[in-house]
C-alpha atoms as a PDB file:
ATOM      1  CA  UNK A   1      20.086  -7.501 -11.457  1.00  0.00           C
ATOM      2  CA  UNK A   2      16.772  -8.700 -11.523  1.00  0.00           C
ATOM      3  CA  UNK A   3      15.107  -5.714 -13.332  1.00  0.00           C
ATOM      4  CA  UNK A   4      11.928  -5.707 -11.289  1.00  0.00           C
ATOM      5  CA  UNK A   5      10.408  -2.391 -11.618  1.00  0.00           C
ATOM      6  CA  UNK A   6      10.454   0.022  -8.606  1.00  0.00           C
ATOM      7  CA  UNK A   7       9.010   3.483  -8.237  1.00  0.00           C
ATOM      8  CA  UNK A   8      10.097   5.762  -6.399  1.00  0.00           C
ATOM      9  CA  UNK A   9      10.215   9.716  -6.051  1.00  0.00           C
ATOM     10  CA  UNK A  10      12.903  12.631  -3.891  1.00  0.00           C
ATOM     11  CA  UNK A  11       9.188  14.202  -3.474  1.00  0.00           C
ATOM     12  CA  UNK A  12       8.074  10.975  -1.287  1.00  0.00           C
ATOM     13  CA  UNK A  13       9.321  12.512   1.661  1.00  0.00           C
ATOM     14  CA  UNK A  14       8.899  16.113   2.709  1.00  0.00           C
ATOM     15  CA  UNK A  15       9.579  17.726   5.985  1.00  0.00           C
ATOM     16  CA  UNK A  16       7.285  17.286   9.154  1.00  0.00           C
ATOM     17  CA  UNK A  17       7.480  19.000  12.640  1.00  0.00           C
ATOM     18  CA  UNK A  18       9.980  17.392  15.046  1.00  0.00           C
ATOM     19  CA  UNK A  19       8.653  14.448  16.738  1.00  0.00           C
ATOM     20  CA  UNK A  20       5.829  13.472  14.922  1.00  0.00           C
ATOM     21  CA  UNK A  21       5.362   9.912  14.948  1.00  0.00           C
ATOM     22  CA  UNK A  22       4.822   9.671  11.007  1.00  0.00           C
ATOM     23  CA  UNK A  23       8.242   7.963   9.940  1.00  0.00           C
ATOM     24  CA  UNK A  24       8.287  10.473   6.865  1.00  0.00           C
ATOM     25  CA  UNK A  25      12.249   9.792   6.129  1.00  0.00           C
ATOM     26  CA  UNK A  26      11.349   6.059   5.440  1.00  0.00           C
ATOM     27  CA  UNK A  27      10.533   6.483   1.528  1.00  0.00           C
ATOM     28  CA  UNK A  28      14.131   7.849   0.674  1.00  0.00           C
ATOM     29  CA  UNK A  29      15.762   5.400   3.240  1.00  0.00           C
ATOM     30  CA  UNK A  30      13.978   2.633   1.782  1.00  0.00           C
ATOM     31  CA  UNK A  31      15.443   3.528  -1.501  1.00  0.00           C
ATOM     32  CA  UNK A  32      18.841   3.874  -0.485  1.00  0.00           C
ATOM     33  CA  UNK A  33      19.166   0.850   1.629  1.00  0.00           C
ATOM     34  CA  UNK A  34      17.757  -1.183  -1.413  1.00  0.00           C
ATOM     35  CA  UNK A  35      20.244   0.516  -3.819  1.00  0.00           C
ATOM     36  CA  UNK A  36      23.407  -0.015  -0.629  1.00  0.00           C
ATOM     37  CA  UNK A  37      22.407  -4.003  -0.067  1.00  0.00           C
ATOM     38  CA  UNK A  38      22.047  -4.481  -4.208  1.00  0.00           C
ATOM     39  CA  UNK A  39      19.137  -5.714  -4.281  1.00  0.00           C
ATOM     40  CA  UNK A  40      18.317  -3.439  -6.863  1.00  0.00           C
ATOM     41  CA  UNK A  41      20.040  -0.954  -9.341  1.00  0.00           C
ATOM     42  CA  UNK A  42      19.482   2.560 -10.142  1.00  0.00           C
ATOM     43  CA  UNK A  43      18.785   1.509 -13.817  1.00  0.00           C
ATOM     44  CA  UNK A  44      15.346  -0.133 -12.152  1.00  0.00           C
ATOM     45  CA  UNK A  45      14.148   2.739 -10.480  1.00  0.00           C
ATOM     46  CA  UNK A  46      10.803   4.399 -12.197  1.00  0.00           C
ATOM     47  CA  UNK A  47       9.877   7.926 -11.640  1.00  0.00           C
ATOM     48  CA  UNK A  48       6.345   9.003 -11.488  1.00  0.00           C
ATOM     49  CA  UNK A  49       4.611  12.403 -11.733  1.00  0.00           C
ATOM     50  CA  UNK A  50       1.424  13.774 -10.309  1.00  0.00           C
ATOM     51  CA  UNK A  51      -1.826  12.609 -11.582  1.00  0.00           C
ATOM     52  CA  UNK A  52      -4.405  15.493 -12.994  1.00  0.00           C
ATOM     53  CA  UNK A  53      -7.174  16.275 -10.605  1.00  0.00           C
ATOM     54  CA  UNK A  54     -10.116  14.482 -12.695  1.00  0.00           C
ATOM     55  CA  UNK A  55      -8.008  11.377 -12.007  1.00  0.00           C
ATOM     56  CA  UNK A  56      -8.070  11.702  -8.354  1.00  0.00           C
ATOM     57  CA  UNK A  57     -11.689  12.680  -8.759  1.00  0.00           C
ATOM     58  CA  UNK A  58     -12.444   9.350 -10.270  1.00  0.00           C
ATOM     59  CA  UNK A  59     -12.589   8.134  -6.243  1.00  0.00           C
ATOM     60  CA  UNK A  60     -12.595  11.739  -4.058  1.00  0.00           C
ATOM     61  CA  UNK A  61     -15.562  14.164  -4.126  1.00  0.00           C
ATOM     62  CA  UNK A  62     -14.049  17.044  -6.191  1.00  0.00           C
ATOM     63  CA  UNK A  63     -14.761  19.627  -3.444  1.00  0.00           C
ATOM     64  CA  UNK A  64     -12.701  17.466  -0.987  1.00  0.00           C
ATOM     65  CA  UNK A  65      -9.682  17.467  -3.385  1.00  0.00           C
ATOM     66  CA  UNK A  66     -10.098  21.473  -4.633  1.00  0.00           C
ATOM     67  CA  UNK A  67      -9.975  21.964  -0.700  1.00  0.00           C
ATOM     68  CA  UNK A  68      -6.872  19.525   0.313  1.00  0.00           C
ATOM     69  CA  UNK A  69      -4.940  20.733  -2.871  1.00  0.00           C
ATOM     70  CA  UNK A  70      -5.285  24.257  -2.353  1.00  0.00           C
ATOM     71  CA  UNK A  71      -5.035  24.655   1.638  1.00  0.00           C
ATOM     72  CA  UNK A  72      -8.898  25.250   2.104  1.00  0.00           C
ATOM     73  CA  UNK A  73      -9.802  21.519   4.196  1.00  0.00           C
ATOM     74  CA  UNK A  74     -11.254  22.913   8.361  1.00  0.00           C
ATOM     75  CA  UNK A  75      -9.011  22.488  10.903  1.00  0.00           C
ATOM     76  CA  UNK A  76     -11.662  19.062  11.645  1.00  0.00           C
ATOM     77  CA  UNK A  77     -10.737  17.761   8.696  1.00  0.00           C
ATOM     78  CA  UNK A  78      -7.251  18.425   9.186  1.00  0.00           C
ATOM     79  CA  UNK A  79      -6.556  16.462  12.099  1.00  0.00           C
ATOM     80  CA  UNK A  80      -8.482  13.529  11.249  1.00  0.00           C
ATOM     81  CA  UNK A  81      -6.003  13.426   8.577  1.00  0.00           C
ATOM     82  CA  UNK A  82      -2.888  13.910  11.136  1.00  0.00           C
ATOM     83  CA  UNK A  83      -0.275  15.169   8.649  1.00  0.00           C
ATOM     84  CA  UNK A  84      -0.223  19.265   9.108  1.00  0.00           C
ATOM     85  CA  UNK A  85      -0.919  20.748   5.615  1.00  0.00           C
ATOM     86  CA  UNK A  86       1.908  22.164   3.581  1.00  0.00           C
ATOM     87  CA  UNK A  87       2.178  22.757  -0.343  1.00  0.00           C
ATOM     88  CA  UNK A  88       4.831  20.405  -0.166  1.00  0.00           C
ATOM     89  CA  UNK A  89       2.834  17.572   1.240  1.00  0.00           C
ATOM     90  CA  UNK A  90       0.438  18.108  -1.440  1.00  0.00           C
ATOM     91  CA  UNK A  91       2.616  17.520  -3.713  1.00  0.00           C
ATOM     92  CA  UNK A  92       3.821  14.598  -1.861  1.00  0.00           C
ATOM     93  CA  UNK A  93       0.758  13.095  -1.904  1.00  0.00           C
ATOM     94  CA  UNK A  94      -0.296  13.601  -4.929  1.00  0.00           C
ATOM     95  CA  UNK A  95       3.063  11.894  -6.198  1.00  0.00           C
ATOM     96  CA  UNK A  96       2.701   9.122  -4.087  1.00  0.00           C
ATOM     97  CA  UNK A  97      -0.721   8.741  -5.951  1.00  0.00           C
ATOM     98  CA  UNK A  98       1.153   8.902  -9.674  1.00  0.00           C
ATOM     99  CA  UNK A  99       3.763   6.244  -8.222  1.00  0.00           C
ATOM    100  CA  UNK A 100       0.713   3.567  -7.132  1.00  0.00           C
ATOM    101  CA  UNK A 101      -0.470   4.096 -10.305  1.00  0.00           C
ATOM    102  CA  UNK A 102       2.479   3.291 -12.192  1.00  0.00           C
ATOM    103  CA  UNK A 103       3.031   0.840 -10.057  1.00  0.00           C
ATOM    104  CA  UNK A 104      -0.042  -0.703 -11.291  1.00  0.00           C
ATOM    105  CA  UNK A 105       0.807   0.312 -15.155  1.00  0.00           C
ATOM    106  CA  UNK A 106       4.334  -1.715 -14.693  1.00  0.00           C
ATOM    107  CA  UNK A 107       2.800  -4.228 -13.429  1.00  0.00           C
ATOM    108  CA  UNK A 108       0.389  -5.348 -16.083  1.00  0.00           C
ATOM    109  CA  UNK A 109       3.605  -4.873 -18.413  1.00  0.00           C
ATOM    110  CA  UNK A 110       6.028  -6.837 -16.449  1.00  0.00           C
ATOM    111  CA  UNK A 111       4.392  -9.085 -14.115  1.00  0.00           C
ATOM    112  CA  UNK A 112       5.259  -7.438 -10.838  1.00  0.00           C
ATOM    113  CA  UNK A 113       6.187  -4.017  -9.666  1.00  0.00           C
ATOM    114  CA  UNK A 114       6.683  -2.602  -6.477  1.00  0.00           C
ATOM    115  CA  UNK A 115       6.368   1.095  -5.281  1.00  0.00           C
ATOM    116  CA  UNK A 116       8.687   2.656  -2.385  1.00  0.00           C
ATOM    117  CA  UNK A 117       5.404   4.352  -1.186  1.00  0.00           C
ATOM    118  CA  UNK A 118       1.736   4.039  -1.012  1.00  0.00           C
ATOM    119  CA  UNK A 119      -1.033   1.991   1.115  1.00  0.00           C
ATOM    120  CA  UNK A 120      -3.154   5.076   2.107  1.00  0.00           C
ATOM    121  CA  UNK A 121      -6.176   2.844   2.321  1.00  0.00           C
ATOM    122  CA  UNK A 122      -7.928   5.024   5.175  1.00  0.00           C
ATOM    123  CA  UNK A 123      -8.749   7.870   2.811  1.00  0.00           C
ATOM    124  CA  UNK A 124     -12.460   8.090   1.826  1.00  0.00           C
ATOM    125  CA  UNK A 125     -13.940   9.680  -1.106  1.00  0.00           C
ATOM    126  CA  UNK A 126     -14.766  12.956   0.854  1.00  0.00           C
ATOM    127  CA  UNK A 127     -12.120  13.364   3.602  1.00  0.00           C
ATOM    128  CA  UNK A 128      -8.857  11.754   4.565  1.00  0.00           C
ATOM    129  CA  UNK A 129      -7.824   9.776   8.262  1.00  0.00           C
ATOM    130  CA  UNK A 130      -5.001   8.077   9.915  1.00  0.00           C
ATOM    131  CA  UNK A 131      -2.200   9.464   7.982  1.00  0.00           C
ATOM    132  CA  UNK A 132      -4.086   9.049   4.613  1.00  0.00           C
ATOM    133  CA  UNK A 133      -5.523  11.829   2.070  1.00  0.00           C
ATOM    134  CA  UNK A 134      -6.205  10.025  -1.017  1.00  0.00           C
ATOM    135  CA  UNK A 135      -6.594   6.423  -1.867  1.00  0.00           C
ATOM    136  CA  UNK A 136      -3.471   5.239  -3.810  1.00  0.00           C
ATOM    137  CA  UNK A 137      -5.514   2.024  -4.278  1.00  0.00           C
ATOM    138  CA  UNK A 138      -8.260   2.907  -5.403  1.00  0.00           C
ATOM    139  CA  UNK A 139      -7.850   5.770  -7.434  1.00  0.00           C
ATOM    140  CA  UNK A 140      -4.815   3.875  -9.739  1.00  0.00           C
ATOM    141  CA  UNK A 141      -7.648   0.765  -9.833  1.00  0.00           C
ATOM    142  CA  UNK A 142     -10.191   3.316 -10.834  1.00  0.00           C
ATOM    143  CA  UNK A 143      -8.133   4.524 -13.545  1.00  0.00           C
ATOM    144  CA  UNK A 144      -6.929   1.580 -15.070  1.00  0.00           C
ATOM    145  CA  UNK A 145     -10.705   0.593 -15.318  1.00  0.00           C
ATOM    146  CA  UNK A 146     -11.668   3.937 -17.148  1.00  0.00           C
ATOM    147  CA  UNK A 147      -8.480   3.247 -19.223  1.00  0.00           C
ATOM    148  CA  UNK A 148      -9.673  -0.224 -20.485  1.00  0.00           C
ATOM    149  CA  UNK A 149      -6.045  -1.651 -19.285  1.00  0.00           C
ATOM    150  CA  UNK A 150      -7.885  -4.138 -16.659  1.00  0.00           C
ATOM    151  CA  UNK A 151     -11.173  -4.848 -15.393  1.00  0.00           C
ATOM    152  CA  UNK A 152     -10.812  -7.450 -12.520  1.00  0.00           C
ATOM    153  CA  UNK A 153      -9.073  -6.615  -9.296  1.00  0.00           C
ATOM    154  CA  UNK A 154      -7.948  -8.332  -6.087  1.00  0.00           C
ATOM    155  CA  UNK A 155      -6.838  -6.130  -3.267  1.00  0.00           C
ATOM    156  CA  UNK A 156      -4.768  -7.926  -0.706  1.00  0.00           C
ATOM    157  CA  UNK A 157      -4.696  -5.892   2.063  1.00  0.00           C
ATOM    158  CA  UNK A 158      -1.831  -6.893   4.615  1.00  0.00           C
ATOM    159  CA  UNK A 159      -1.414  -3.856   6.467  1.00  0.00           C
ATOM    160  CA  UNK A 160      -1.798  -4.676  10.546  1.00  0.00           C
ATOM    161  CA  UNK A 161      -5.135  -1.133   9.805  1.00  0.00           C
ATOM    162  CA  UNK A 162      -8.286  -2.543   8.229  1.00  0.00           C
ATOM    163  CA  UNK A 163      -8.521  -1.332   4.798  1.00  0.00           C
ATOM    164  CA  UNK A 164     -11.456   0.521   5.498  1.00  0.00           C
ATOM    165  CA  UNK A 165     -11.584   3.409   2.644  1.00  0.00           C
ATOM    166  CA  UNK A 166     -11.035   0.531   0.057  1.00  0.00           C
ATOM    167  CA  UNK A 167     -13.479  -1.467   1.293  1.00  0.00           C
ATOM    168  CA  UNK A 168     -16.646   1.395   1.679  1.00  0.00           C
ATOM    169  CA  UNK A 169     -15.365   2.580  -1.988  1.00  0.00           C
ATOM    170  CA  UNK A 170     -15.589  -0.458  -3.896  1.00  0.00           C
ATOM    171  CA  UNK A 171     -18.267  -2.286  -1.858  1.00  0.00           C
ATOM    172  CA  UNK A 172     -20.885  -1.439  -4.755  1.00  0.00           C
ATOM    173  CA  UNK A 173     -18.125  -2.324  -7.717  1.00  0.00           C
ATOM    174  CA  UNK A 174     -18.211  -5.938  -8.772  1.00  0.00           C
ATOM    175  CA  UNK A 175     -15.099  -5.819 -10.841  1.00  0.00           C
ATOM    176  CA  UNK A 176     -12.596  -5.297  -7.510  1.00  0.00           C
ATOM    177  CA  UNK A 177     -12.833  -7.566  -4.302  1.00  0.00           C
ATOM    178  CA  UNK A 178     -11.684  -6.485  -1.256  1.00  0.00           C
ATOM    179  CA  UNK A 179      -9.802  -8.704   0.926  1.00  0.00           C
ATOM    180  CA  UNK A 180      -8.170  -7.605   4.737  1.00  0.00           C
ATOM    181  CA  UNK A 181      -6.614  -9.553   6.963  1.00  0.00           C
ATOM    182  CA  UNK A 182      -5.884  -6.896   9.819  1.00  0.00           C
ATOM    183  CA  UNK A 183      -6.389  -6.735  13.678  1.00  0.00           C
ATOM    184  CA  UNK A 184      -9.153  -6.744  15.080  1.00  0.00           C
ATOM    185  CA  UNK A 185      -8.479  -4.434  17.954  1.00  0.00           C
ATOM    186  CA  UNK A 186      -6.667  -1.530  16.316  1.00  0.00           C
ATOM    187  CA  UNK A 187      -7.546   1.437  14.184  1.00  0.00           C
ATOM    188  CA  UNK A 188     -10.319   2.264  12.350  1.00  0.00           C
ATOM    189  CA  UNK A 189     -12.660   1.527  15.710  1.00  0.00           C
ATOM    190  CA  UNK A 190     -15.302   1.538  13.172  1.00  0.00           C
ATOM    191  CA  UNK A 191     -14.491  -1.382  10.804  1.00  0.00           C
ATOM    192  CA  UNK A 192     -16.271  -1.246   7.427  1.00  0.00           C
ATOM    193  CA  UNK A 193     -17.242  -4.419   5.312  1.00  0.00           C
ATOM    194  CA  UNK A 194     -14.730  -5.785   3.122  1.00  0.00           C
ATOM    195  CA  UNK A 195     -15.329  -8.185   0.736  1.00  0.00           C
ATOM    196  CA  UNK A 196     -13.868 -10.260   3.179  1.00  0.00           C
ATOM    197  CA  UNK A 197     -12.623  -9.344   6.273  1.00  0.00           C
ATOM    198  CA  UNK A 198      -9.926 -11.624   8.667  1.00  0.00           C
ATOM    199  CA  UNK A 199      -9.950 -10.174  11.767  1.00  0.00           C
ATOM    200  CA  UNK A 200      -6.726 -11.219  14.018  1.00  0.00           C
ATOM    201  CA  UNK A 201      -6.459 -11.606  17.798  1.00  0.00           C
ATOM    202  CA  UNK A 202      -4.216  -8.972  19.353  1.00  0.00           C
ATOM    203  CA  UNK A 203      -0.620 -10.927  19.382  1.00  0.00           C
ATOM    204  CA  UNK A 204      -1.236 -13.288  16.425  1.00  0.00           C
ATOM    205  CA  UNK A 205       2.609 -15.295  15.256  1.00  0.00           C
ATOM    206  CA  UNK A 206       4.213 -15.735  12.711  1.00  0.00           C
ATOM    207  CA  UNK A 207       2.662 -19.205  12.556  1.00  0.00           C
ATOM    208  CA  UNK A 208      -0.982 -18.599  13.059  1.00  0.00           C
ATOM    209  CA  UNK A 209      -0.513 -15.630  10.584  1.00  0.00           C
ATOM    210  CA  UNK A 210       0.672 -17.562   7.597  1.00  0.00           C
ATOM    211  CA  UNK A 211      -1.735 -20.450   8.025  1.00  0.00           C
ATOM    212  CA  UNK A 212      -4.848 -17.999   7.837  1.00  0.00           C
ATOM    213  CA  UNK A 213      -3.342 -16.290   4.677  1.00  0.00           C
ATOM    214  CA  UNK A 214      -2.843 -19.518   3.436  1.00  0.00           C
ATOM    215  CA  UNK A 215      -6.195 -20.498   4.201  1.00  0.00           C
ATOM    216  CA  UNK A 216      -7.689 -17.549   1.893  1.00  0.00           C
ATOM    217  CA  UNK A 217      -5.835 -16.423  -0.699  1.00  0.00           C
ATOM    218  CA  UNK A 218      -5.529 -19.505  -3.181  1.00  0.00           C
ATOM    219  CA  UNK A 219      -9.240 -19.421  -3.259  1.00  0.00           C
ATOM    220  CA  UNK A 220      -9.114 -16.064  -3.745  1.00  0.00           C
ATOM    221  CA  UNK A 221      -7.296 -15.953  -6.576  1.00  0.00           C
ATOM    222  CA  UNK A 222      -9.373 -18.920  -8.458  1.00  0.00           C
ATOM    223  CA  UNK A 223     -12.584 -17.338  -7.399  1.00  0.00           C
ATOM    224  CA  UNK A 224     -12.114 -13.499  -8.605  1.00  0.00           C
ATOM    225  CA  UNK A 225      -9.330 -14.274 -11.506  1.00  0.00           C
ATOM    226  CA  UNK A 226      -7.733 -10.684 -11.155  1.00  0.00           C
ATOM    227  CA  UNK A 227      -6.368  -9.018 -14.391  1.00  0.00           C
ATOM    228  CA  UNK A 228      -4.247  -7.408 -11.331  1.00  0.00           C
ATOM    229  CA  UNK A 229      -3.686  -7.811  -7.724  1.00  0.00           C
ATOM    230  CA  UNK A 230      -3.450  -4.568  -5.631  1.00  0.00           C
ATOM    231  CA  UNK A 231      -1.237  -5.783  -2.733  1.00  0.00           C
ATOM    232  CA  UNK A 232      -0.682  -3.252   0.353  1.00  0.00           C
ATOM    233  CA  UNK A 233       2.115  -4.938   2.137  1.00  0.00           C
ATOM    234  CA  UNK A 234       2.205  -3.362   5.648  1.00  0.00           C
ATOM    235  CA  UNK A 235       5.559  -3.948   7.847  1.00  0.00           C
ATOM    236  CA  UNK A 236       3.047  -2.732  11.095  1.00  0.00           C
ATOM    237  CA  UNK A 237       1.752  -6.269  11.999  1.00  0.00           C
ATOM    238  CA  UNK A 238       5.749  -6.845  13.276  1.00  0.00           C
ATOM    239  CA  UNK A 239       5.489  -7.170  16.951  1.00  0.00           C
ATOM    240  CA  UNK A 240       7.998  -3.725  17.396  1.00  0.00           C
ATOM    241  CA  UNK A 241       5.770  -1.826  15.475  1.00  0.00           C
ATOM    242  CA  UNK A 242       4.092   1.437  17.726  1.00  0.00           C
ATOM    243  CA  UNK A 243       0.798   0.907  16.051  1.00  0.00           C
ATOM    244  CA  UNK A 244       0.765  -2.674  15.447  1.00  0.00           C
ATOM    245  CA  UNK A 245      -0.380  -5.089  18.394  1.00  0.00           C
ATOM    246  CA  UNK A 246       0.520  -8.405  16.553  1.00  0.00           C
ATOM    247  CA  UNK A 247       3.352 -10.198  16.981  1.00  0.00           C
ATOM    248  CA  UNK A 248       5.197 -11.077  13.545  1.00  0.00           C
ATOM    249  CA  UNK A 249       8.944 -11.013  13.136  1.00  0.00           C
ATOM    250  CA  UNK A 250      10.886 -10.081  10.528  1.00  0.00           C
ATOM    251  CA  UNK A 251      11.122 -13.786   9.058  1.00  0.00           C
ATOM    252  CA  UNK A 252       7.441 -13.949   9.540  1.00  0.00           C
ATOM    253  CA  UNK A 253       7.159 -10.842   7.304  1.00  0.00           C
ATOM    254  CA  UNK A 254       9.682 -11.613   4.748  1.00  0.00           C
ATOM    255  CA  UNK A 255       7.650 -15.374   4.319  1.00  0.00           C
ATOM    256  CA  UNK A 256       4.398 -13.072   4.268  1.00  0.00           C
ATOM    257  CA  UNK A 257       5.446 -11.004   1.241  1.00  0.00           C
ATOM    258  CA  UNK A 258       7.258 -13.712  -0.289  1.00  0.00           C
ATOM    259  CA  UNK A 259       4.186 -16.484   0.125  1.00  0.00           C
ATOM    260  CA  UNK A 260       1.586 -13.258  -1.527  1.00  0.00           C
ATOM    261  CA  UNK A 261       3.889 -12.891  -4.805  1.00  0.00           C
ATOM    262  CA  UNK A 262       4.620 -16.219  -6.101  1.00  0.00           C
ATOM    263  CA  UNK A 263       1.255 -17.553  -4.781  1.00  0.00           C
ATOM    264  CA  UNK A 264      -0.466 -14.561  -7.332  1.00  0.00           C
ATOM    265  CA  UNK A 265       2.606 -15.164  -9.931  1.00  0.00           C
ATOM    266  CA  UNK A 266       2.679 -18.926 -10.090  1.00  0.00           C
ATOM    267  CA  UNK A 267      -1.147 -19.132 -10.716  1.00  0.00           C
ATOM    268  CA  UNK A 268      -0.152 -16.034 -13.522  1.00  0.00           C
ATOM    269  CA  UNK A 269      -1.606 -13.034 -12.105  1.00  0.00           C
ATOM    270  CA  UNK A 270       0.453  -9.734 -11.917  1.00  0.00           C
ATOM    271  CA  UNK A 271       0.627  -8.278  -8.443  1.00  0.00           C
ATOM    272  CA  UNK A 272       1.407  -4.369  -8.155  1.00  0.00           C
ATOM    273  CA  UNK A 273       2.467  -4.006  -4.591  1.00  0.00           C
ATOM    274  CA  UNK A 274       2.705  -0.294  -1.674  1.00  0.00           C
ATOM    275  CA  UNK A 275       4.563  -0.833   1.131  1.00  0.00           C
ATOM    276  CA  UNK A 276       1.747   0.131   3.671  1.00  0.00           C
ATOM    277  CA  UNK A 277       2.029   1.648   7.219  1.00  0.00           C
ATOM    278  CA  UNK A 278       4.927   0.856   9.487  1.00  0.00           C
ATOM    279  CA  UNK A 279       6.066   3.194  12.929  1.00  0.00           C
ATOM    280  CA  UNK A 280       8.680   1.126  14.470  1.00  0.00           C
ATOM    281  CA  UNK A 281      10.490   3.442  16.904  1.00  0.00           C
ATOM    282  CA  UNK A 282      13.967   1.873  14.945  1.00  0.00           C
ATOM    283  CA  UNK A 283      14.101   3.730  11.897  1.00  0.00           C
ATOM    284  CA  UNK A 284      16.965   1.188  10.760  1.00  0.00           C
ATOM    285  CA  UNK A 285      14.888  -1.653  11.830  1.00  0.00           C
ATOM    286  CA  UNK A 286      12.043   0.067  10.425  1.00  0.00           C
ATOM    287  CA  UNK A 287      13.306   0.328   6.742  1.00  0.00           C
ATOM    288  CA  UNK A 288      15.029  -3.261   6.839  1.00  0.00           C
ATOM    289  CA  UNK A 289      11.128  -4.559   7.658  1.00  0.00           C
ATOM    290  CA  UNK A 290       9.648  -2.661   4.640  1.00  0.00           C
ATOM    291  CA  UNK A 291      12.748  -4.031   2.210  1.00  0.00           C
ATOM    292  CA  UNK A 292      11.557  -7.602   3.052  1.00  0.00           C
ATOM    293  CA  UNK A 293       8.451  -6.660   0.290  1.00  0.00           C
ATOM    294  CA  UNK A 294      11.127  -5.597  -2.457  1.00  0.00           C
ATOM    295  CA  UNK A 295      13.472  -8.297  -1.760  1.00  0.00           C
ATOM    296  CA  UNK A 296      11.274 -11.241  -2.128  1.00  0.00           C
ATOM    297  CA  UNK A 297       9.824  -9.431  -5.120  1.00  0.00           C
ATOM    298  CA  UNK A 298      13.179  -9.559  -6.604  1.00  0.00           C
ATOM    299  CA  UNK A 299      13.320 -13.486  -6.047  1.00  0.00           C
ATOM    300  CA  UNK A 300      10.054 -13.884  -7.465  1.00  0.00           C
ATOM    301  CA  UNK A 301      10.682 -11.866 -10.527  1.00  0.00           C
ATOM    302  CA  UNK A 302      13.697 -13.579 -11.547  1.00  0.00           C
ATOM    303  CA  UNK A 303      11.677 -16.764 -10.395  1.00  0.00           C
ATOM    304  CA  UNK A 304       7.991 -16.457 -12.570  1.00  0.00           C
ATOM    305  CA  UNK A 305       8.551 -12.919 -14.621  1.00  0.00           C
END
């Protein structure tokens, strides 16, 4: 085995109503189908717990997170959000929070890590949107700046959804530089302003894809030297994907995730990676797509760690 760390949590998934279009049973599938195929062990598997509130307040406005946390948010604010609130989903959310920044934590220790979870890069410091309540990014990049354990960040963000809660957050904050390469058509209608921003055509290939990431992210790297990359690997630029609206297959995605980690590892910079949104109709299909991220991690692990 490779021993790449991987994080994962049973309270990643928690029930939803029937039908909802949020692929909640994807966390614990992706687990198990990692564990089935052998690309990992059990003996790699992390466990996080929830963070304390003043950590989460170190991004959201503490009213915000008294009133998610304890069932208080308007029925507004609710459904921007989309998830219906449970105690249970605060807890889930709140976990998936601890794993990110563990993730993170692992990753400064051992080169690479990879979370089963995360990528909820909509959230804003006083309300949540499009599936996301608080920003797994930002919060564990917030922390590990208070903690003195890094100072420089690069957030590649993959996911098909501009990263638009990371970018308004840190768009004062020197030390972290956004980067999203998303499409330009889809969700948020209101882009904010990245650090820098890649805007795709609706039904961008595999091809085209790679070239522009190609284009970018070498530079990237030499320009902001990052004590860590934050990498949000979304499976939703796939051309099944419900949400999506480009046109990457599952080889394009694999060469994605695999081009990201040993570009950052060759050129010695730790990557801690979330596995972003993804609502393929195919949960099978679904999960294989998201294991692309932890199986080219394991390559470049045993490759650069």
């Amino acid at each position: 085995m490779s021993g790449l760390p991987v994080i994962y949590h049973p309270d990643y998934v928690t029930p939803l109503p029937q039908g909802h279009r949020f692929p909640m049973p994807k966390f614990q599938l992706l687990k198990d189908l990692l564990l089935r195929d052998g690309v990992i062990s059990e003996g790699q598997i992390y466990q996080p717990g929830c963070p304390p509130r003043e950590w989460l307040e170190l991004v959201h406005d503490a009213e915000y997170v008294r009133a998610y946390c304890d069932g208080g948010l308007d029925a507004k604010a609710q459904r921007r959000i989309g998830l219906p609130w449970s105690e249970a989903l605060v807890r889930r959310t709140c976990t998936a929070v601890g794993g990110t920044i563990l993730t993170a934590k692992l990753a400064l220790n051992h080169g690479l890590a990879c979370n089963t979870a995360g990528g909820t890069h909509h959230a804003f410091p006083g309300y949540g949107a499009g599936f996301c309540i608080f920003n797994d990014i930002a919060i564990a990049t917030r922390l590990l700046k208070a903690q003195n354990l890094a100072k420089t960040f690069l957030v590649v963000d993959l996911d098909v959804h501009q990263g638009d809660g990371t970018a308004w957050i840190f768009q004062d904050d020197p030390g972290v530089f956004t980067f999203s390469m998303h499409c330009a058509v889809n969700f948020p209608g209101r882009k904010q302003v990245s650090d820098l921003d890649v805007p795709l055509d609706e039904g961008t290939e595999d091809d085209e894809y790679l070239t522009k990431l190609a284009a970018h992210l070498p530079g990237l790297l030499a320009q902001v030297k990052p004590d860590l990359v934050m990498y949000d690997a979304g499976a939703d630029p796939h051309r099944d994907d419900r949400l999506g609206k480009l046109a990457m297959t599952d080889d394009g995605l694999y060469r994605r995730d695999r081009y990201v980690l040993e570009t950052c590892l060759q050129a010695g910079y730790p990557v801690a990676c979330v596995i972003g949104g993804g609502y393929g109709k195919d949960m099978r299909a679904l999960i294989y797509r998201h294991s692309y991220l932890h199986r080219a991690a394991v390559e470049a692990y045993r490759k650069y760690s």
